[in-house]
Protein backbone atom coordinates (compact mmCIF):
# COMPACT_ATOMS: atom_id res chain seq x y z
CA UNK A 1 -2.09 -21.90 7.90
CA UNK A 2 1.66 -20.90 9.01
CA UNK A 3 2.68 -21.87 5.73
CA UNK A 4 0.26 -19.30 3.77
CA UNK A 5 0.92 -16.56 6.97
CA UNK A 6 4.31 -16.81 5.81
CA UNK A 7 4.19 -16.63 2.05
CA UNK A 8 1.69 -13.48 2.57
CA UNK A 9 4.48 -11.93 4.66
CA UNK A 10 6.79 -12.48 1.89
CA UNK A 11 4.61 -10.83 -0.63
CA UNK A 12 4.08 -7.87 1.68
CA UNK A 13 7.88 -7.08 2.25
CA UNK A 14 8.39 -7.02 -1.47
CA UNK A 15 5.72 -5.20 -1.92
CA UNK A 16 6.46 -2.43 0.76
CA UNK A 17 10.05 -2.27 -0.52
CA UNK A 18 9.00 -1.71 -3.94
CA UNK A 19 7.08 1.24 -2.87
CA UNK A 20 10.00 2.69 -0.49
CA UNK A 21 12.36 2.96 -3.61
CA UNK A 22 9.60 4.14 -6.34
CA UNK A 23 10.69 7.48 -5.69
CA UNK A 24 13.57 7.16 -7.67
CA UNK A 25 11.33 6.05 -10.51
CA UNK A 26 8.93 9.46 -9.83
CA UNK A 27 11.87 11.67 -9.52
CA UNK A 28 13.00 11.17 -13.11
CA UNK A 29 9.52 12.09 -14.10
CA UNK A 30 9.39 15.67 -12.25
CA UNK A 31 8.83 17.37 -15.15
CA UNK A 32 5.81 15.43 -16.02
CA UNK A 33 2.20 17.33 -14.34
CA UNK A 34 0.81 15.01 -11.47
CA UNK A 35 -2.51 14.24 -12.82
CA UNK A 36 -0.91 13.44 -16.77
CA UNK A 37 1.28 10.45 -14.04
CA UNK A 38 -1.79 9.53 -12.80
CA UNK A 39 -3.74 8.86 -15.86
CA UNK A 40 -0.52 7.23 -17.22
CA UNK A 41 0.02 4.61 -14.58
CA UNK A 42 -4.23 3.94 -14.59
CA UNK A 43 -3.98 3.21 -18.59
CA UNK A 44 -0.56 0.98 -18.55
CA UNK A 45 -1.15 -0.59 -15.85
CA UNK A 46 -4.18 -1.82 -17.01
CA UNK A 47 -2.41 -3.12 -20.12
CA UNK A 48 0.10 -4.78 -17.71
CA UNK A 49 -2.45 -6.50 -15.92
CA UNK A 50 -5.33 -7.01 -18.93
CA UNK A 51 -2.04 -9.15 -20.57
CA UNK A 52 -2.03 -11.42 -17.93
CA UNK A 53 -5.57 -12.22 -17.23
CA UNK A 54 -5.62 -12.94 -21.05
CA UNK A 55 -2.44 -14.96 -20.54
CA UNK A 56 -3.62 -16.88 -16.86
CA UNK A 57 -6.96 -16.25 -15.73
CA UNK A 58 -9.70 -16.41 -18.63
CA UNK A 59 -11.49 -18.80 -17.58
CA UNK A 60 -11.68 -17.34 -13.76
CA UNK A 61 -12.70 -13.93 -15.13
CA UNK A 62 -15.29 -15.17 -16.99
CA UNK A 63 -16.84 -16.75 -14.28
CA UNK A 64 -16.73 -14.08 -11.91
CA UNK A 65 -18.56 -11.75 -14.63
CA UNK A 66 -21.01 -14.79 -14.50
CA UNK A 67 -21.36 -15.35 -10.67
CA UNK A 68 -19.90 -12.23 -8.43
CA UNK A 69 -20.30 -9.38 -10.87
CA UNK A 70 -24.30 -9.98 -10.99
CA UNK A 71 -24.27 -8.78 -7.30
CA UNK A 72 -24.31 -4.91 -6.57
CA UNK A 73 -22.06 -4.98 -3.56
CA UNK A 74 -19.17 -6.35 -5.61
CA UNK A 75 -19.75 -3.60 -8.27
CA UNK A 76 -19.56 -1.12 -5.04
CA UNK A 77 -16.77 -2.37 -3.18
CA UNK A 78 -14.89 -2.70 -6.49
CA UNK A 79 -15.64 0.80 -7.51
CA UNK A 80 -14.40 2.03 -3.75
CA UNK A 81 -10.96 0.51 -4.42
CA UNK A 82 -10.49 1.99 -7.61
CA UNK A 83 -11.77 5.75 -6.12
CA UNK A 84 -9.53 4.41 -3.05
CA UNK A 85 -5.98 3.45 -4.64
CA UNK A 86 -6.18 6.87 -7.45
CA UNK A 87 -6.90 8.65 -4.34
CA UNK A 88 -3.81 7.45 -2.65
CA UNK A 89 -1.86 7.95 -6.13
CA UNK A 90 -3.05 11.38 -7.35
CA UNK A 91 -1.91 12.39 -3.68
CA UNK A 92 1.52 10.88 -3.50
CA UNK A 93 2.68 11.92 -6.99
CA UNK A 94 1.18 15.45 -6.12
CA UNK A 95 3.24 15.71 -2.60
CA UNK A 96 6.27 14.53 -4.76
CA UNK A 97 6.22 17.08 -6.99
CA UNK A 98 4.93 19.89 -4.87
CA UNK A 99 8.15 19.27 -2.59
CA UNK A 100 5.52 18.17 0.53
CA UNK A 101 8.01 14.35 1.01
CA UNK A 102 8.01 14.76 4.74
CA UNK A 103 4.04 14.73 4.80
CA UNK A 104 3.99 11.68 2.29
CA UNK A 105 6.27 10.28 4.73
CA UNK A 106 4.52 11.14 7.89
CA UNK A 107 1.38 9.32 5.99
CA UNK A 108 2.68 6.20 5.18
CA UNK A 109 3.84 6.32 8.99
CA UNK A 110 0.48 6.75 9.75
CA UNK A 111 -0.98 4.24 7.52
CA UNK A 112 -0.12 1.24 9.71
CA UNK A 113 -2.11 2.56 12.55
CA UNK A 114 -5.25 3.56 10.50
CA UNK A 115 -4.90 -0.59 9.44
CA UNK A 116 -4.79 -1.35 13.40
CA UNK A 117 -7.54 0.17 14.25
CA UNK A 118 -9.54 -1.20 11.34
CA UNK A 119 -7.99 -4.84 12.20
CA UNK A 120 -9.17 -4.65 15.63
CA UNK A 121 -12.31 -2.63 15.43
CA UNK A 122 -13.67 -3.87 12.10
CA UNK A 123 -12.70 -6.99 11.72
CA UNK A 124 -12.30 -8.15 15.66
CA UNK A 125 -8.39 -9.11 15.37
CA UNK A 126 -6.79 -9.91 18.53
CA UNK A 127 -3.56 -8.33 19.72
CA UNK A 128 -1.45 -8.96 22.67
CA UNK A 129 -0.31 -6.75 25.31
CA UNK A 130 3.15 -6.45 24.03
CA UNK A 131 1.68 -6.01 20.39
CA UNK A 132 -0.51 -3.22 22.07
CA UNK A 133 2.60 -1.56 23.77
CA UNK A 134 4.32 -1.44 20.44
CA UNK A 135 1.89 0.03 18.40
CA UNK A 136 1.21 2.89 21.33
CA UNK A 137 5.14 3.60 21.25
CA UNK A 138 4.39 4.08 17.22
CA UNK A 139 1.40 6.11 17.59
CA UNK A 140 4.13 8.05 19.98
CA UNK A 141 6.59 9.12 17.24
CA UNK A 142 3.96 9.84 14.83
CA UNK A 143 2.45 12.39 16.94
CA UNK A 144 5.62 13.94 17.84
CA UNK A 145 6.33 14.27 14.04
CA UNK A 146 3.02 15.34 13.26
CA UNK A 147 3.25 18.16 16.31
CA UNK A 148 6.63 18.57 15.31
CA UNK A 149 5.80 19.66 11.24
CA UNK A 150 2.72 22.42 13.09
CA UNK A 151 0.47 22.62 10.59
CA UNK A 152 -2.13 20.69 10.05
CA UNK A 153 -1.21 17.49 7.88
CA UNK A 154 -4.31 16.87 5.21
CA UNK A 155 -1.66 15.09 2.76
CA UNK A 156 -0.80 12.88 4.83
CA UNK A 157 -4.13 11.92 6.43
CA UNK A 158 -5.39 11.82 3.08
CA UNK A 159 -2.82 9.22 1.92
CA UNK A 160 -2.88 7.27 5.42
CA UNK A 161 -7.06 6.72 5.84
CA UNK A 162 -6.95 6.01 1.62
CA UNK A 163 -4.08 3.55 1.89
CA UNK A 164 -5.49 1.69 5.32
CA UNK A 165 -9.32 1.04 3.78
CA UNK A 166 -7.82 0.02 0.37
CA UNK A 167 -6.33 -2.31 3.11
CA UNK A 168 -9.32 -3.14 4.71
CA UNK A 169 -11.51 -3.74 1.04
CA UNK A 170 -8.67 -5.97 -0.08
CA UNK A 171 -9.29 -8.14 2.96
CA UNK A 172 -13.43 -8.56 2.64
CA UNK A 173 -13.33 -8.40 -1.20
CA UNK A 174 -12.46 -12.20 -1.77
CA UNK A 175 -11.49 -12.03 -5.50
CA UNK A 176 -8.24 -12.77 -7.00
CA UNK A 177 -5.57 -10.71 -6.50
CA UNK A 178 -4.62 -10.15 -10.08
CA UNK A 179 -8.67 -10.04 -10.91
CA UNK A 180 -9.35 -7.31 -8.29
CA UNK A 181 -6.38 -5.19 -9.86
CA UNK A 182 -7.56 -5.75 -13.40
CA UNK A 183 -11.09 -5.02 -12.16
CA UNK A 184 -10.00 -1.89 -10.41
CA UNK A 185 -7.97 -0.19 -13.07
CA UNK A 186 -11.25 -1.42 -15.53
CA UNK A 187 -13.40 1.48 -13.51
CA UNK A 188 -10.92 3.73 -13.76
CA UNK A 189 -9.46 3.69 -17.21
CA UNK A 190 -11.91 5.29 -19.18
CA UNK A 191 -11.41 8.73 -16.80
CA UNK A 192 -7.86 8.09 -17.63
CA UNK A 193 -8.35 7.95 -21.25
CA UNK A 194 -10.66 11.22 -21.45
CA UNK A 195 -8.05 13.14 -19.31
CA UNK A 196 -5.18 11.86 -21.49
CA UNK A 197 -7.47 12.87 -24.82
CA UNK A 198 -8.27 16.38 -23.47
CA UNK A 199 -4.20 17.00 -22.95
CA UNK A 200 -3.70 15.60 -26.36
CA UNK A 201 -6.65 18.43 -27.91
CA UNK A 202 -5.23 21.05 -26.23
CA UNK A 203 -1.62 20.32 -27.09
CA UNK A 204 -0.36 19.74 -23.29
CA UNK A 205 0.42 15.85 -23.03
CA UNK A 206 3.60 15.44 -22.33
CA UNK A 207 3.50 11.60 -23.81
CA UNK A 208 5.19 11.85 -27.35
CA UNK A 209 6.48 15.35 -27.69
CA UNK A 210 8.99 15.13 -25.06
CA UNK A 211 12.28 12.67 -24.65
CA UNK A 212 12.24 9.12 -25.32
CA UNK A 213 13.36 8.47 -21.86
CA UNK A 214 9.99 10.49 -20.45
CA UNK A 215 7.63 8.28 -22.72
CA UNK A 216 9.59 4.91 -21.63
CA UNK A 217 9.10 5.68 -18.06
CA UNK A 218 5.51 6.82 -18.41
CA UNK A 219 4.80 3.04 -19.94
CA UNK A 220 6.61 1.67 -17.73
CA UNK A 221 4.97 3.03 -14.72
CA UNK A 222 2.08 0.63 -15.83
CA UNK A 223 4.56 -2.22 -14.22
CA UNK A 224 5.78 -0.05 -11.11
CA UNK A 225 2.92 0.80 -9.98
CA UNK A 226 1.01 -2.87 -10.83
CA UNK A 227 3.49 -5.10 -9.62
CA UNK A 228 3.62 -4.48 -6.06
CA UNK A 229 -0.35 -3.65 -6.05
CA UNK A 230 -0.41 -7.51 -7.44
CA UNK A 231 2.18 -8.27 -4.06
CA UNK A 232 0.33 -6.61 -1.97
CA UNK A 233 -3.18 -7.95 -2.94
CA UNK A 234 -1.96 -11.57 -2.81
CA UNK A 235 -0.25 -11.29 1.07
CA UNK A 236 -3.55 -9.03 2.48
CA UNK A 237 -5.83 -11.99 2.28
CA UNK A 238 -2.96 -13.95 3.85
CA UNK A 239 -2.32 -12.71 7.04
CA UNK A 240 -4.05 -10.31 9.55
CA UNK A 241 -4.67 -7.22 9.39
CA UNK A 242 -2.33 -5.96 12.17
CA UNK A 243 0.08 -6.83 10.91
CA UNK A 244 0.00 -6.11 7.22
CA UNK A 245 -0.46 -2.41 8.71
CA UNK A 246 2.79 -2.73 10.53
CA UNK A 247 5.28 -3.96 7.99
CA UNK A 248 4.23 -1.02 6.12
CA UNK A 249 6.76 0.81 7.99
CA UNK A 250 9.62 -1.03 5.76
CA UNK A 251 8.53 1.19 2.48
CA UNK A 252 8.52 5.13 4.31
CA UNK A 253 11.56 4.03 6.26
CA UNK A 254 13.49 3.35 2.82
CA UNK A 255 12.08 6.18 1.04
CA UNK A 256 13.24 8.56 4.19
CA UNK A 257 16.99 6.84 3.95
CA UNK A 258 17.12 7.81 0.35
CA UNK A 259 15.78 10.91 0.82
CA UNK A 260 18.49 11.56 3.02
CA UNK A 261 21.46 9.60 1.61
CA UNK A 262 20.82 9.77 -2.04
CA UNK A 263 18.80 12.61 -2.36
CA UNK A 264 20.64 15.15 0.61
CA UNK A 265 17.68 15.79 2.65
CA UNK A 266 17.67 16.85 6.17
CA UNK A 267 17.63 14.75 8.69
CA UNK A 268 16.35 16.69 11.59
CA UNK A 269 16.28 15.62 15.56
CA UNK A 270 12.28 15.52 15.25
CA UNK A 271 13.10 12.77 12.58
CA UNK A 272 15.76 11.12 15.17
CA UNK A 273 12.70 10.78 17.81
CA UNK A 274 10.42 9.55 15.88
CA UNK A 275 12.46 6.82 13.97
CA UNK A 276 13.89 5.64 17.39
CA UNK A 277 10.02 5.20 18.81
CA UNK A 278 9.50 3.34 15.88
CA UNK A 279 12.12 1.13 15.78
CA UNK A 280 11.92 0.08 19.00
CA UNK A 281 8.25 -0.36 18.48
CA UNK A 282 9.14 -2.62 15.28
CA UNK A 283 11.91 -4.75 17.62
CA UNK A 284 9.04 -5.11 20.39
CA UNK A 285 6.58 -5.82 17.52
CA UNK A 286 9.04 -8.61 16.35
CA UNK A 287 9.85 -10.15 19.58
CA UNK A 288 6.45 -10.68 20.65
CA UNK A 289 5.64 -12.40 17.56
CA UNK A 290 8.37 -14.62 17.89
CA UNK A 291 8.10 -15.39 21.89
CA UNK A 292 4.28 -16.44 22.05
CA UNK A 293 4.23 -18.98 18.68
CA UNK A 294 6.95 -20.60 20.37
CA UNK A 295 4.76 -20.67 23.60
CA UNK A 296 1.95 -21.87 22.45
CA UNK A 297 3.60 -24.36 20.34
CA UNK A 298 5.72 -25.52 23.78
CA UNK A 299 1.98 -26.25 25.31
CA UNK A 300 0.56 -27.98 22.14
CA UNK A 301 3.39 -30.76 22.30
CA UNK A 302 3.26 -31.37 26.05
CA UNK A 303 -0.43 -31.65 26.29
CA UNK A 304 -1.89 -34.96 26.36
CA UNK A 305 -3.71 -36.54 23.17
CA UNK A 306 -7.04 -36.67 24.94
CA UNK A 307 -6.60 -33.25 26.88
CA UNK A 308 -9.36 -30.67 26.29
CA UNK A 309 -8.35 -27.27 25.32
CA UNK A 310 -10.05 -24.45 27.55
């Protein structure tokens, strides 16, 4: 069981620092309409993923058609991460270009406690008291950046309560990662497709009749946006939910350093606050998990073969 918690964690770091440099990817596509970047990444990267179903899993798709799909609360919870995930995607691309990156920030510092309080009050997850302190000291500098923005944040509870039960589905829905992507993108496609269609009618696609460079990175946004979906699906049904919530603070915290560094951004005191409740929520976060393994470990070797656990 360690051994899987810690390949999950693996997955999710990738996956979460994918996301916390895409931005470079989405800024060379600015000139590109939100919703044409939606319908883009929904139609590549289901020919991403379709190639490697037909490559790897045949045989398991087939028989989840035959055995899972027959059920109506698969085709439901399926359909709900699909509506979830181009929720969180029309959202983010539209704060991008709309110039709102400290709200999609301030979501995706959100997200991790929307995931707590799912882990625990959903799903039952235990936490300990220094887990508990940590995530209140989070919840801390969130508030003081959402007080500190006054106005009311809808883009970034929009992308924090999609993002956390897209977390939550992943963890009930036990299908394959790469199935449940390929499944996902399957509802979603043919909306894609229409919208894509109706641009190309009216003469307003941007696919084609702009720069080479444009139509390379709309393909390839198939990949970017599938590959750490695939990451992330794999380590969710690998370790809690707790804590898949809270290493989501590695992707914002990149994106906000190149915002800053690479892209000139301010970096206010409110920002200063916050990231120093975090941090030392993170460091609590960390030492906790390492202090009561070790514990209980310590009290598993001294104990006595025939000694009773209470």
């Amino acid at each position: 069981m360690e051994g899987e918690k810690t390949i999950g964690i693996f997955f999710i770091i990738g996956a979460y620092t994918l996301w916390g440099i895409l931005p470079i990817y989405w800024k060379f596509l600015d000139e590109v309409p939100s919703s044409e970047i939606l319908a883009h990444r929904i139609v590549w990267s289901f020919v991403f993923i379709s190639i490697i179903v037909i490559l790897r899993k045949r045989k398991q798709l087939k028989n989840f058609f035959k055995v899972q799909m027959s059920q109506k609360k698969t085709w439901f919870a399926l359909f709900l991460t699909s509506l979830l995930i181009s929720t969180n995607w029309l959202t983010y691309i539209f704060a991008v270009n709309k110039g709102h990156i400290v709200d999609a920030s301030l979501g995706y510092y959100i997200n991790p406690l929307v995931s707590v309080l799912l882990g625990v009050f959903v799903l039952r997850e235990k936490i300990n008291k220094l887990q508990t302190f940590s995530f209140i000291l989070a919840g801390i500098g969130v508030l003081y950046m959402t007080i500190s923005i006054g106005k009311f944040p809808w883009i970034a509870l929009i992308l924090a309560f999609s993002f956390g039960f897209y977390g939550l589905a992943k963890k009930l829905i036990k299908v394959d990662s790469i199935l449940g992507l390929f499944l996902e993108t399957l509802f979603a496609v043919p909306f894609a497709i229409i919208f894509l269609s109706y641009l190309g009618i009216n003469g307003q696609h941007s696919f084609t009749t702009g720069t080479v460079q444009i139509d390379w990175l709309l393909m390839g946004s198939g990949i970017a946006t599938a590959l750490p979906l695939l990451w992330f699906g794999i380590g969710a049904q690998k370790i809690p939910l707790y804590l898949l919530g809270f290493l989501q603070y590695i992707a914002p915290t990149i994106s906000l350093f190149l915002g800053v560094l690479l892209y000139d951004e301010a970096f206010t005191i409110d920002h200063i606050i916050t990231f120093t409740c975090i941090w030392i929520a993170i460091v609590t976060f960390t030492i906790s998990n390492i202090r009561y393994p070790m514990r209980n470990l310590k009290i598993s070797t001294t104990r006595k073969p025939n000694e009773k656990m209470h």
